[in-house]
N, C-alpha and C. Protein backbone atom coordinates (compact mmCIF):
# COMPACT_ATOMS: atom_id res chain seq x y z
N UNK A 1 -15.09 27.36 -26.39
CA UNK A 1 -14.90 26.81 -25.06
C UNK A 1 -15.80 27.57 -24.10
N UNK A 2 -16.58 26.95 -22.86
CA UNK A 2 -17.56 27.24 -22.24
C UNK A 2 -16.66 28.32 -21.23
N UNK A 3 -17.12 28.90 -20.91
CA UNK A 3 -16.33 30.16 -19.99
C UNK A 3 -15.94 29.69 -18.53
N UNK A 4 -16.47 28.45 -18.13
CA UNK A 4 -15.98 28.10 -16.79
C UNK A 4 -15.00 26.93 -16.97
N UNK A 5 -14.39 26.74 -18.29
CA UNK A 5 -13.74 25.50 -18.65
C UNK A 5 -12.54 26.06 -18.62
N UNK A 6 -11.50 25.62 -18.63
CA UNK A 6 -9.71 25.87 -18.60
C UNK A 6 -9.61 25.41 -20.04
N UNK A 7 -8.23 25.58 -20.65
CA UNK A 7 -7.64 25.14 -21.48
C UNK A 7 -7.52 23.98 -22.23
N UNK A 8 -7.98 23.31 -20.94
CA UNK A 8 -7.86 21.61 -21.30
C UNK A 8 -9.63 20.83 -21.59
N UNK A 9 -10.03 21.75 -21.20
CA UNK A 9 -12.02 21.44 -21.44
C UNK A 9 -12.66 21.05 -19.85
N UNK A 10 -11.36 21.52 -19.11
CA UNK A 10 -12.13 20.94 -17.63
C UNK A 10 -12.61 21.91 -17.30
N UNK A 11 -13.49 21.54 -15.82
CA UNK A 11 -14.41 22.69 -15.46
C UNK A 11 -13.67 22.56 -13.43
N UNK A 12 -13.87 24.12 -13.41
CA UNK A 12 -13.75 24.01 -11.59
C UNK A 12 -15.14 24.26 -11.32
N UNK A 13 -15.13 23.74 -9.85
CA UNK A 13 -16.09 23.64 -9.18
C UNK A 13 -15.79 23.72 -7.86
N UNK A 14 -16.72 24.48 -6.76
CA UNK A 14 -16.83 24.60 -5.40
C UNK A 14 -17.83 23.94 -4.77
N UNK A 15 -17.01 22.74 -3.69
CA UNK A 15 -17.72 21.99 -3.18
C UNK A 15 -18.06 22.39 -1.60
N UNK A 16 -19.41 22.32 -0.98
CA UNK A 16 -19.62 22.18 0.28
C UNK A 16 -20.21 20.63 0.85
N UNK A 17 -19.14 20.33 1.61
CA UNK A 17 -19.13 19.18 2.27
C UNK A 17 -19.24 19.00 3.54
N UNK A 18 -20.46 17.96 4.33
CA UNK A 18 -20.54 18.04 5.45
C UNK A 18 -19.41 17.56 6.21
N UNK A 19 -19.06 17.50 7.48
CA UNK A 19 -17.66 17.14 8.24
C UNK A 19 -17.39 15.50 7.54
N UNK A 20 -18.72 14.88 8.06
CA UNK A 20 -18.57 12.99 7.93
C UNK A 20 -18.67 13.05 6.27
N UNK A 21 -18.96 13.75 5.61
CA UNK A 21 -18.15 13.45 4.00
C UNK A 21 -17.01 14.24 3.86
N UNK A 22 -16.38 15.02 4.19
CA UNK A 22 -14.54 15.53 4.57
C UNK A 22 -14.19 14.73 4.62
N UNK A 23 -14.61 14.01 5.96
CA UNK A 23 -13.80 12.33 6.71
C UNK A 23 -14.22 11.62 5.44
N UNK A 24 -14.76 11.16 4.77
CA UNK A 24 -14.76 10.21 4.42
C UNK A 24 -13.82 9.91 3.14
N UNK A 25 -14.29 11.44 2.52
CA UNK A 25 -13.38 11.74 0.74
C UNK A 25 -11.64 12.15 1.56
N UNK A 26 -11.50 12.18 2.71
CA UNK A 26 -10.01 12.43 2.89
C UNK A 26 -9.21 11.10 3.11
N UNK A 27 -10.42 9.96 4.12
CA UNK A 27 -9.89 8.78 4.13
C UNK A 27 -9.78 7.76 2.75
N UNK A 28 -10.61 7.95 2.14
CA UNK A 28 -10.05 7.71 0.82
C UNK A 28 -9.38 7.62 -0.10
N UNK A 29 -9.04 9.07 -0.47
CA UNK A 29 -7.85 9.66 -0.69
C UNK A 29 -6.69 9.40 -0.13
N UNK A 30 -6.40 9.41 1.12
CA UNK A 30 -4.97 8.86 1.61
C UNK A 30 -4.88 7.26 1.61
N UNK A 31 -5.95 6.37 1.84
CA UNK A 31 -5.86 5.26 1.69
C UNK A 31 -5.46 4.46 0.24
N UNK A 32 -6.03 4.91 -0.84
CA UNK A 32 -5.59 5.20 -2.09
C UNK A 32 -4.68 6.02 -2.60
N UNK A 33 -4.09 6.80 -1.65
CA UNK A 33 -2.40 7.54 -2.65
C UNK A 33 -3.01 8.46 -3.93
N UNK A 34 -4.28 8.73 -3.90
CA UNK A 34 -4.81 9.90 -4.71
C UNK A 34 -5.28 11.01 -4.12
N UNK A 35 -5.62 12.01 -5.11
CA UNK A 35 -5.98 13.43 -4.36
C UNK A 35 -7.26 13.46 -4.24
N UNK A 36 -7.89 14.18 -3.92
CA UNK A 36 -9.50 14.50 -3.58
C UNK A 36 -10.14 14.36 -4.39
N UNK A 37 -9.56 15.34 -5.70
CA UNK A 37 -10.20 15.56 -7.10
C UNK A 37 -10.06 14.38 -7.38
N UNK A 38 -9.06 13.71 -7.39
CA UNK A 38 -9.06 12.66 -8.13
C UNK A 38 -10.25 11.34 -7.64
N UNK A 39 -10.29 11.66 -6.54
CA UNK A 39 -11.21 10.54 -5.53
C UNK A 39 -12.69 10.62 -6.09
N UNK A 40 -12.56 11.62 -5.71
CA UNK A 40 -14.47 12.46 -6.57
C UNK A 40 -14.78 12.28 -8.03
N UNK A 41 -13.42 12.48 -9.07
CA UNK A 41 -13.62 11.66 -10.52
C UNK A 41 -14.03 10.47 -10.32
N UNK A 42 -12.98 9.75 -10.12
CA UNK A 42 -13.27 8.26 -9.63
C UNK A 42 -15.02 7.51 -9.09
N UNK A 43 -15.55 8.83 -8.03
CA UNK A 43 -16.73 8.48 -7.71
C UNK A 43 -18.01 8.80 -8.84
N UNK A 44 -17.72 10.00 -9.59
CA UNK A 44 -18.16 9.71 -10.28
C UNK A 44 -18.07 9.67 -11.41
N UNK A 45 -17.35 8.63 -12.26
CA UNK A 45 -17.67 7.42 -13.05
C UNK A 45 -18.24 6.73 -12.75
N UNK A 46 -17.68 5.62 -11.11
CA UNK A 46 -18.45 4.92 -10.72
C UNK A 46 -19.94 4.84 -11.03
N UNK A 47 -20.50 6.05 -10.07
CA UNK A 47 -21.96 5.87 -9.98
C UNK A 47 -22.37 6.28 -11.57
N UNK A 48 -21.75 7.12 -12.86
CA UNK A 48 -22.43 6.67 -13.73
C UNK A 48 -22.50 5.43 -14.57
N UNK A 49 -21.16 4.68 -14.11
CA UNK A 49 -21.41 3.31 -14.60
C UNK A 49 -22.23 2.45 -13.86
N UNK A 50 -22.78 2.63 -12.15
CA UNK A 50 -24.20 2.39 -11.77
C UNK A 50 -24.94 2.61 -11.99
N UNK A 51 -25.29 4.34 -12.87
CA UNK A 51 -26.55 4.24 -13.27
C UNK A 51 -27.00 3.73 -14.64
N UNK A 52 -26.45 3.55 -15.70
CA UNK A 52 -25.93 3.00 -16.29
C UNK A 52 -26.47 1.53 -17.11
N UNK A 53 -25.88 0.81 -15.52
CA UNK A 53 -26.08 -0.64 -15.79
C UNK A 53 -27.79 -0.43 -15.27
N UNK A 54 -28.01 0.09 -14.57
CA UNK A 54 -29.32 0.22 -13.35
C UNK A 54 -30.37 0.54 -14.91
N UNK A 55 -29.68 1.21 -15.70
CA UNK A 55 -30.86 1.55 -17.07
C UNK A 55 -31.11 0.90 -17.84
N UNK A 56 -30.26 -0.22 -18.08
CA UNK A 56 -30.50 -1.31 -19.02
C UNK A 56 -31.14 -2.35 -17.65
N UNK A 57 -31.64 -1.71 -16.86
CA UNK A 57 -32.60 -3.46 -16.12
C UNK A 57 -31.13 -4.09 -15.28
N UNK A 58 -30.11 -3.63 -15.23
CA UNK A 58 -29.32 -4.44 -14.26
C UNK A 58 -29.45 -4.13 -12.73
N UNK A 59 -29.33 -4.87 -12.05
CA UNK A 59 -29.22 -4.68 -10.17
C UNK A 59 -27.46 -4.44 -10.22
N UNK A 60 -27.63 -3.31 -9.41
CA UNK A 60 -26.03 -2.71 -9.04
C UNK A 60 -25.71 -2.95 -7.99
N UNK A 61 -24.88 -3.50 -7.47
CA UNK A 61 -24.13 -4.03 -5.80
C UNK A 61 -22.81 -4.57 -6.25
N UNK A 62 -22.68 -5.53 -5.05
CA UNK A 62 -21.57 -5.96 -4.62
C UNK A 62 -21.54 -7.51 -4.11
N UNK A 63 -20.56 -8.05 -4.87
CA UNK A 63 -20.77 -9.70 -4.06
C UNK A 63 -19.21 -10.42 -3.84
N UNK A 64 -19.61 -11.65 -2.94
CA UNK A 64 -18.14 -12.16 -2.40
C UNK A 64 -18.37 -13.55 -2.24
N UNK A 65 -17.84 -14.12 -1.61
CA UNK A 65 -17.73 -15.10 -1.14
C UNK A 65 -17.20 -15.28 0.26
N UNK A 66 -17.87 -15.71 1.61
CA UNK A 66 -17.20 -15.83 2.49
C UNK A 66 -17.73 -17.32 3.61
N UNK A 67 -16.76 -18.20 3.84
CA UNK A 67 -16.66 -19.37 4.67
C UNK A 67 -17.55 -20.09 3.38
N UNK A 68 -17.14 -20.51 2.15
CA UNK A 68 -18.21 -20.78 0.95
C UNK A 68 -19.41 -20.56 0.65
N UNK A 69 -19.75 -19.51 1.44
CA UNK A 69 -21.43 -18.68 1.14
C UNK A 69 -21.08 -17.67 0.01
N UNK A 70 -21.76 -17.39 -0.77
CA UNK A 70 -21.99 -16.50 -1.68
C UNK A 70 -23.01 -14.98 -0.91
N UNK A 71 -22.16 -14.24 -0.77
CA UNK A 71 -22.74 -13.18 -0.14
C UNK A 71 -23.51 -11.61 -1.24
N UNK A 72 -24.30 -11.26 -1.23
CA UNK A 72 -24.69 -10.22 -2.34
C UNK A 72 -25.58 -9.44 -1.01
N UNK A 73 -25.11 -8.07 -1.82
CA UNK A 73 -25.38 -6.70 -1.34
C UNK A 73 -25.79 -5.71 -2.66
N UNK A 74 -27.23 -5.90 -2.70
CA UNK A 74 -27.49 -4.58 -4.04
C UNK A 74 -27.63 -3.37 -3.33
N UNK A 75 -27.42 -2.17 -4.21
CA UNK A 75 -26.81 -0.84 -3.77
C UNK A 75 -28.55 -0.51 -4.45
N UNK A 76 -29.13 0.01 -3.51
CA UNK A 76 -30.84 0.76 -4.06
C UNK A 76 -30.80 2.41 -3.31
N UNK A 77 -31.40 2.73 -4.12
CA UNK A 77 -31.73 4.45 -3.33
C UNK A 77 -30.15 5.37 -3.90
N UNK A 78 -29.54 4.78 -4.52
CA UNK A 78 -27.88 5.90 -4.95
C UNK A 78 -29.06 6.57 -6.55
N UNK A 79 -29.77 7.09 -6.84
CA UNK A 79 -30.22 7.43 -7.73
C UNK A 79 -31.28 8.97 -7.00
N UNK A 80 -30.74 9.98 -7.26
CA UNK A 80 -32.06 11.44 -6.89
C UNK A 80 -33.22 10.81 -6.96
């Protein structure tokens, strides 16, 4: 087991966060009924299941429908 891992194979980590990402991972978190950590897992899976799809040639976003328009929003630039 790697020396910064616990018992269970997880790892801690110390995060520095600017104020407007505090606000943002706290409104999250309470809006969802999860904890921080848990918010930040959550985010990333996400973005590796964006990058992911983004590697096999897929466009990553978001789409809806609104007043019967088909609305699409691709997510570009979430990649270093």
């Amino acid at each position: 087991m790697a020396k910064d891992q616990d018992s269970q194979g997880r790892s801690r980590l110390t995060l520095d966060l600017s104020k407007r990402m505090t606000a943002v991972l706290n409104q999250y978190a309470e809006r969802h009924g999860v904890s921080k950590a848990d918010a930040l897992r959550n985010a990333l899976e996400l973005l590796a299941a964006a990058e992911n799809a983004a590697d096999e040639g897929l466009k990553v976003g978001a789409w809806g429908v609104s007043d019967g328009n088909r609305i699409e929003q691709v997510f570009i630039g979430f990649r270093p």
